[in-house]
Protein backbone atom coordinates (compact mmCIF):
# COMPACT_ATOMS: atom_id res chain seq x y z
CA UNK A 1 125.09 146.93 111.33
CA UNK A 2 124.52 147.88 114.99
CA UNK A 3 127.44 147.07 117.64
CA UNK A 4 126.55 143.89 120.02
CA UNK A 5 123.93 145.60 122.57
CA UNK A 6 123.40 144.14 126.42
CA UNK A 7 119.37 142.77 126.63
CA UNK A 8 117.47 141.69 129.61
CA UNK A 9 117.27 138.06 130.21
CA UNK A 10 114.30 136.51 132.19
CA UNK A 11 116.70 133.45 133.54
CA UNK A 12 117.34 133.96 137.06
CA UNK A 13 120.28 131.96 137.74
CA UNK A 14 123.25 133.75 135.24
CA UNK A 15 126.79 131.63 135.11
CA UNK A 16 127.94 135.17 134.63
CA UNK A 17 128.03 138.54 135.96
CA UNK A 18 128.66 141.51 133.75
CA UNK A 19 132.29 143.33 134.73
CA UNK A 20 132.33 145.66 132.12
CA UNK A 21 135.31 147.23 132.92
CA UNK A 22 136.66 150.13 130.69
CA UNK A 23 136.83 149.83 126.89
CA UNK A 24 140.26 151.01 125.53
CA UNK A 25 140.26 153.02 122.45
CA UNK A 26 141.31 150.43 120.03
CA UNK A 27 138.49 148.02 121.44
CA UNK A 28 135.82 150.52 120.75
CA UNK A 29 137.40 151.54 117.71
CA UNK A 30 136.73 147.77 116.79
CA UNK A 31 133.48 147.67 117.96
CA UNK A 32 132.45 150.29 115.66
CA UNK A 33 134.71 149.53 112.42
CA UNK A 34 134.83 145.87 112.46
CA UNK A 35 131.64 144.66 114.30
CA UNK A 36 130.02 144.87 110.58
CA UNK A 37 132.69 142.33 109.62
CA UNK A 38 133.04 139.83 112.25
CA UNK A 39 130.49 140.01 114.54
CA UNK A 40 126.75 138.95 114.36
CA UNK A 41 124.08 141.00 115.66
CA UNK A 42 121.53 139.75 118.08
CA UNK A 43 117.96 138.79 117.06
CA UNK A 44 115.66 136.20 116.96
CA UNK A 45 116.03 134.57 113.86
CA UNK A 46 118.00 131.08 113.20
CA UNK A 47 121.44 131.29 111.85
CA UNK A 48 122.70 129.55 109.00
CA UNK A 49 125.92 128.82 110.11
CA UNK A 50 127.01 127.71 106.17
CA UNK A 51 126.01 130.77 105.16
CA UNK A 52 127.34 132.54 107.63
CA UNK A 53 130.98 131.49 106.42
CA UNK A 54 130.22 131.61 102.99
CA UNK A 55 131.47 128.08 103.26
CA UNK A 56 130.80 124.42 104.66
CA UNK A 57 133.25 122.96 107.06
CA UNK A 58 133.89 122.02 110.50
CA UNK A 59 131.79 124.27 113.02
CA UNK A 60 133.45 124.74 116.48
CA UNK A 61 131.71 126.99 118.69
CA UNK A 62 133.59 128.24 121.80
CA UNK A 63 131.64 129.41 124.94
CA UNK A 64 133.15 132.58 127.02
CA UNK A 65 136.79 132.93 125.08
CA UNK A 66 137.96 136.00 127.62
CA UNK A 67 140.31 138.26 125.45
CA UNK A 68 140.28 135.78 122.73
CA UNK A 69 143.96 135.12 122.27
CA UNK A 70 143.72 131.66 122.05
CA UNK A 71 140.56 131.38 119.80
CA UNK A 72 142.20 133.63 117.52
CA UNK A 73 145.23 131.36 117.44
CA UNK A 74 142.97 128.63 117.06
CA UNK A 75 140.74 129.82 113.95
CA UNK A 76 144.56 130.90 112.83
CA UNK A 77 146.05 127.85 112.93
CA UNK A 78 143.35 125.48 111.64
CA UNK A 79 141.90 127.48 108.55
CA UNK A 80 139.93 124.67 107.24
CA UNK A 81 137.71 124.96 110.47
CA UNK A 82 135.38 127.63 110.90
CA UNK A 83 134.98 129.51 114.57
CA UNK A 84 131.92 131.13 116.43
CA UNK A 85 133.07 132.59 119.34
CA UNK A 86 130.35 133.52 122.39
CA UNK A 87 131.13 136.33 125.00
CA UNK A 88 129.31 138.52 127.26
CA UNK A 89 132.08 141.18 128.22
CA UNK A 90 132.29 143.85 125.55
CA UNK A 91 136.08 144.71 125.88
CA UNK A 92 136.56 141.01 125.16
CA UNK A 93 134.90 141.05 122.30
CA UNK A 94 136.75 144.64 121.09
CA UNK A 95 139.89 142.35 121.89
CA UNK A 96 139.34 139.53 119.69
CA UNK A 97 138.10 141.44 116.99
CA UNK A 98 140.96 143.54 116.66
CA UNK A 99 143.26 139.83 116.44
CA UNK A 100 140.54 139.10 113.84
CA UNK A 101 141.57 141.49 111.70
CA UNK A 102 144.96 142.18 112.46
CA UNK A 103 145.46 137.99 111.31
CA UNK A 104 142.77 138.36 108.75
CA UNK A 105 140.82 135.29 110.10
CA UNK A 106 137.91 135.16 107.68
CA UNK A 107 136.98 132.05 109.56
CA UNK A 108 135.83 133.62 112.54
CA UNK A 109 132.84 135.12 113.67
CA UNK A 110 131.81 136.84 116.97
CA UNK A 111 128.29 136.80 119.11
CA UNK A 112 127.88 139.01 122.08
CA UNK A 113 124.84 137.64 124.24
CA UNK A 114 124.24 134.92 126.78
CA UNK A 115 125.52 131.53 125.33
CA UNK A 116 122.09 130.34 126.41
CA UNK A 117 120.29 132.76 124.69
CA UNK A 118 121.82 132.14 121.90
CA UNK A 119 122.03 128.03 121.54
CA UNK A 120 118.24 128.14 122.72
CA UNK A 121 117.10 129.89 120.11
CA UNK A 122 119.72 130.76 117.23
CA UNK A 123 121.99 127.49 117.03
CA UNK A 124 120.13 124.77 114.66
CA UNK A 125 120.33 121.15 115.99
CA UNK A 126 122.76 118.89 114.97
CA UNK A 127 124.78 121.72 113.29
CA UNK A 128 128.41 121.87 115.56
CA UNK A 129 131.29 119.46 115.15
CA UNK A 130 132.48 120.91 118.73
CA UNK A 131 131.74 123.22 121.84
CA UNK A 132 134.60 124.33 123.94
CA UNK A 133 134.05 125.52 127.44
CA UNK A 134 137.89 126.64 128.44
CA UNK A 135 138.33 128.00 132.35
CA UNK A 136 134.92 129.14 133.18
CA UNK A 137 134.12 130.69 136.19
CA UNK A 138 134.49 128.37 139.03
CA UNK A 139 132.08 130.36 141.70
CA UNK A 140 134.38 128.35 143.93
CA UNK A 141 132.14 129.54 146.70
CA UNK A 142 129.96 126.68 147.82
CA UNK A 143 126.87 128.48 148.14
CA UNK A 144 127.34 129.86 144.60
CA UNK A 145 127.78 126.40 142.87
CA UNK A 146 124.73 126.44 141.56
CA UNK A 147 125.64 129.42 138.88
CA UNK A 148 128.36 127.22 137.36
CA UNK A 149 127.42 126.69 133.78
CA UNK A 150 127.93 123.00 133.69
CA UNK A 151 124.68 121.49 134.47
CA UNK A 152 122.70 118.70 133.37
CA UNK A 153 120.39 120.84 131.70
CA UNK A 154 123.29 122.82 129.84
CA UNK A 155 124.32 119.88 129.05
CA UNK A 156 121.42 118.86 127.32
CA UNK A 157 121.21 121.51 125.29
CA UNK A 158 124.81 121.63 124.49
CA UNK A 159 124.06 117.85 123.07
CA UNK A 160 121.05 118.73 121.22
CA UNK A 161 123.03 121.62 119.13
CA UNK A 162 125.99 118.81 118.48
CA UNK A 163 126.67 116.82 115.69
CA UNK A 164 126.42 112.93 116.28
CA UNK A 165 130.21 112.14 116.76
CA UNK A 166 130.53 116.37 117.87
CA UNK A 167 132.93 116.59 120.73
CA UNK A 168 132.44 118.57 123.91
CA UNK A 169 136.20 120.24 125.58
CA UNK A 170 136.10 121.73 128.88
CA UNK A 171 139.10 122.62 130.87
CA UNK A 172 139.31 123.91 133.83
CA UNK A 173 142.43 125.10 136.73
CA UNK A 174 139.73 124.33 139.96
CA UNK A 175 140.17 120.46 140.68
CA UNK A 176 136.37 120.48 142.21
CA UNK A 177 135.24 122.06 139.68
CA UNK A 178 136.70 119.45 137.25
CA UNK A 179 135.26 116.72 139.42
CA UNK A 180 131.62 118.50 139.17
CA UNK A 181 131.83 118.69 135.58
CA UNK A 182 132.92 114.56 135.32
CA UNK A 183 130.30 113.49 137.60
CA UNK A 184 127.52 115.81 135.51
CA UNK A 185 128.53 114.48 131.84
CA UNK A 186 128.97 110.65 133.66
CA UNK A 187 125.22 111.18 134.44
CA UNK A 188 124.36 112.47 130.93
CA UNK A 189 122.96 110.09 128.63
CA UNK A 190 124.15 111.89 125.57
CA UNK A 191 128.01 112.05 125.67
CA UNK A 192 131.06 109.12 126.29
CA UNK A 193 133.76 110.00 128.06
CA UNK A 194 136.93 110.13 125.67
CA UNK A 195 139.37 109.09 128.37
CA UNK A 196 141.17 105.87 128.31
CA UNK A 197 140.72 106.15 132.69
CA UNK A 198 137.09 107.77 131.90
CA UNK A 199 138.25 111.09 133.38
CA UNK A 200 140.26 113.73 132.07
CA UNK A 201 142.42 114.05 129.53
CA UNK A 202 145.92 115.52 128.07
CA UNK A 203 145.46 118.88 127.29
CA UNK A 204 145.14 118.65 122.82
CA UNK A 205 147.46 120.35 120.98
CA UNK A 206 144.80 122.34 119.53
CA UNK A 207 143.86 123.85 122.68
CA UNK A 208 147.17 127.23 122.92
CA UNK A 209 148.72 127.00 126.39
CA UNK A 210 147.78 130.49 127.84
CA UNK A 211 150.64 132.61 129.85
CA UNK A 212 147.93 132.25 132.99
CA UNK A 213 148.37 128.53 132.39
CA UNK A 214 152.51 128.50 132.15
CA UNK A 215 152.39 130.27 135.28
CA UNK A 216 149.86 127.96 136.92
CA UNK A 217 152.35 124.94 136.19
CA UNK A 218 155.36 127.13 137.33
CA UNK A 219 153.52 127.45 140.65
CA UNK A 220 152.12 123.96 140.73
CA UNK A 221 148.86 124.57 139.78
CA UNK A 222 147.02 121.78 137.67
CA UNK A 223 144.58 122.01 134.95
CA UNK A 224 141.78 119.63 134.16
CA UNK A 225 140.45 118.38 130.34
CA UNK A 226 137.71 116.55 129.80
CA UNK A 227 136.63 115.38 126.05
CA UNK A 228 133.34 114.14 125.48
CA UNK A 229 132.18 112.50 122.74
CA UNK A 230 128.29 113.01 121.44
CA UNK A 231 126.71 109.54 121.43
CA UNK A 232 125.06 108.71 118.14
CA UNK A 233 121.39 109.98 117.57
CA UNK A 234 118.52 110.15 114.76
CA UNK A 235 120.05 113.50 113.73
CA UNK A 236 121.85 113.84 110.56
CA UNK A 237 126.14 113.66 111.27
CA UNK A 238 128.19 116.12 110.26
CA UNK A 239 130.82 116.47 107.71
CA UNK A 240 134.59 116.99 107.77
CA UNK A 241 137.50 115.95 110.46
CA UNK A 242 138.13 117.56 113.84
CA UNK A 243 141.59 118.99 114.60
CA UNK A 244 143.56 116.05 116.64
């Protein structure tokens, strides 16, 4: 297999820029050796997400996981679950894949594209228990608001690749940006808020407390939740029990 390769997008609003940044040698060690073993190459063609695993259970797809720490710990601690990970930033991906194998987590798998790309045209309907969006960047500048990746029509799609009873997670540190991101998926036909006060949410014990978070709360910072719930639709509902 070939390692994940950068391709040109025709969208012309990104919720990303690409920092490369310098691959260490274990990361592109991994993203020679292991690639073949945890990661899935880009194409066109629709995945099969049982096949994929070799297995059917819960599918949890997490959007931009950084160094991938706490997805790792995630597909580690809940083996019953399987985990798709999506990233743009190569050394990220080199990161996570050397947790991958240094845990063994034969329940996790790797994509290296835009997470648009990808749910547009290799994610089947109705096929994800959950997506989790955690600290994405806020563009807290006003003017660049607009490339935040929570908007309606994300979420849209995001609902249309969910299982009926599939739960949406985002968390965020920006307070604005948590307020955006209620006021879109209050608008959005598709999802029920979770909350008991319809807003955010204890952080889950499934979600790992990063060190940037500890020191957050140490300086006062706050962090946001939100939970969503995918109303019920036509589509067929999925199988298994989420992590509480």
């Amino acid at each position: 297999m070939s390692k994940p390769e950068q391709k040109a997008s025709h969208r012309t609003i990104r919720s990303f820029v690409r920092r490369e940044g310098r691959l260490t040698r274990g990361q592109e060690h991994a993203l020679t050796e292991l690639w073949p073993v945890y990661g899935i190459n880009n194409d066109a063609s629709v995945l099969d997400l049982d096949a994929v695993f070799g297995r059917t259970a819960v599918k949890i797809l997490e959007i931009g996981f950084g160094n991938g720490k706490s997805l790792a710990q995630m597909a580690a601690t809940h083996p019953e679950n399987d985990y798709l990970g999506i990233e743009v930033h190569r050394p990220g991906v080199g990161s996570l894949l050397i947790l991958a194998e240094e845990q063994n987590l034969s329940n996790l798998r790797v994509i290296c594209d835009d997470a648009v790309e990808v749910l547009n045209h290799r994610i089947p309907d109705a096929s994800l228990d959950q997506v989790q969006i955690f600290f994405p960047d806020p563009w807290h500048k006003k003017r660049h608001h607009k490339r935040r990746i929570i908007q309606p029509t994300f979420i849209r799609l995001i609902a249309q690749k969910l299982k009926s009873g599939g739960r949406l997670h985002l968390a965020t540190d920006w307070e604005d940006y948590a307020r955006q991101m209620s006021e879109v998926l209050k608008h959005s036909p598709d999802f029920e808020n979770t909350s008991h006060t319809n807003d955010f949410v204890p952080r889950p014990d499934y979600r790992p407390l990063t060190k940037f978070e500890q020191r957050g709360q140490r300086l006062g910072h706050g962090v946001w939740d939100l939970v969503y719930r995918r109303k019920n639709n036509d589509l067929v509902a999925g199988r298994g029990h989420l992590v509480k």
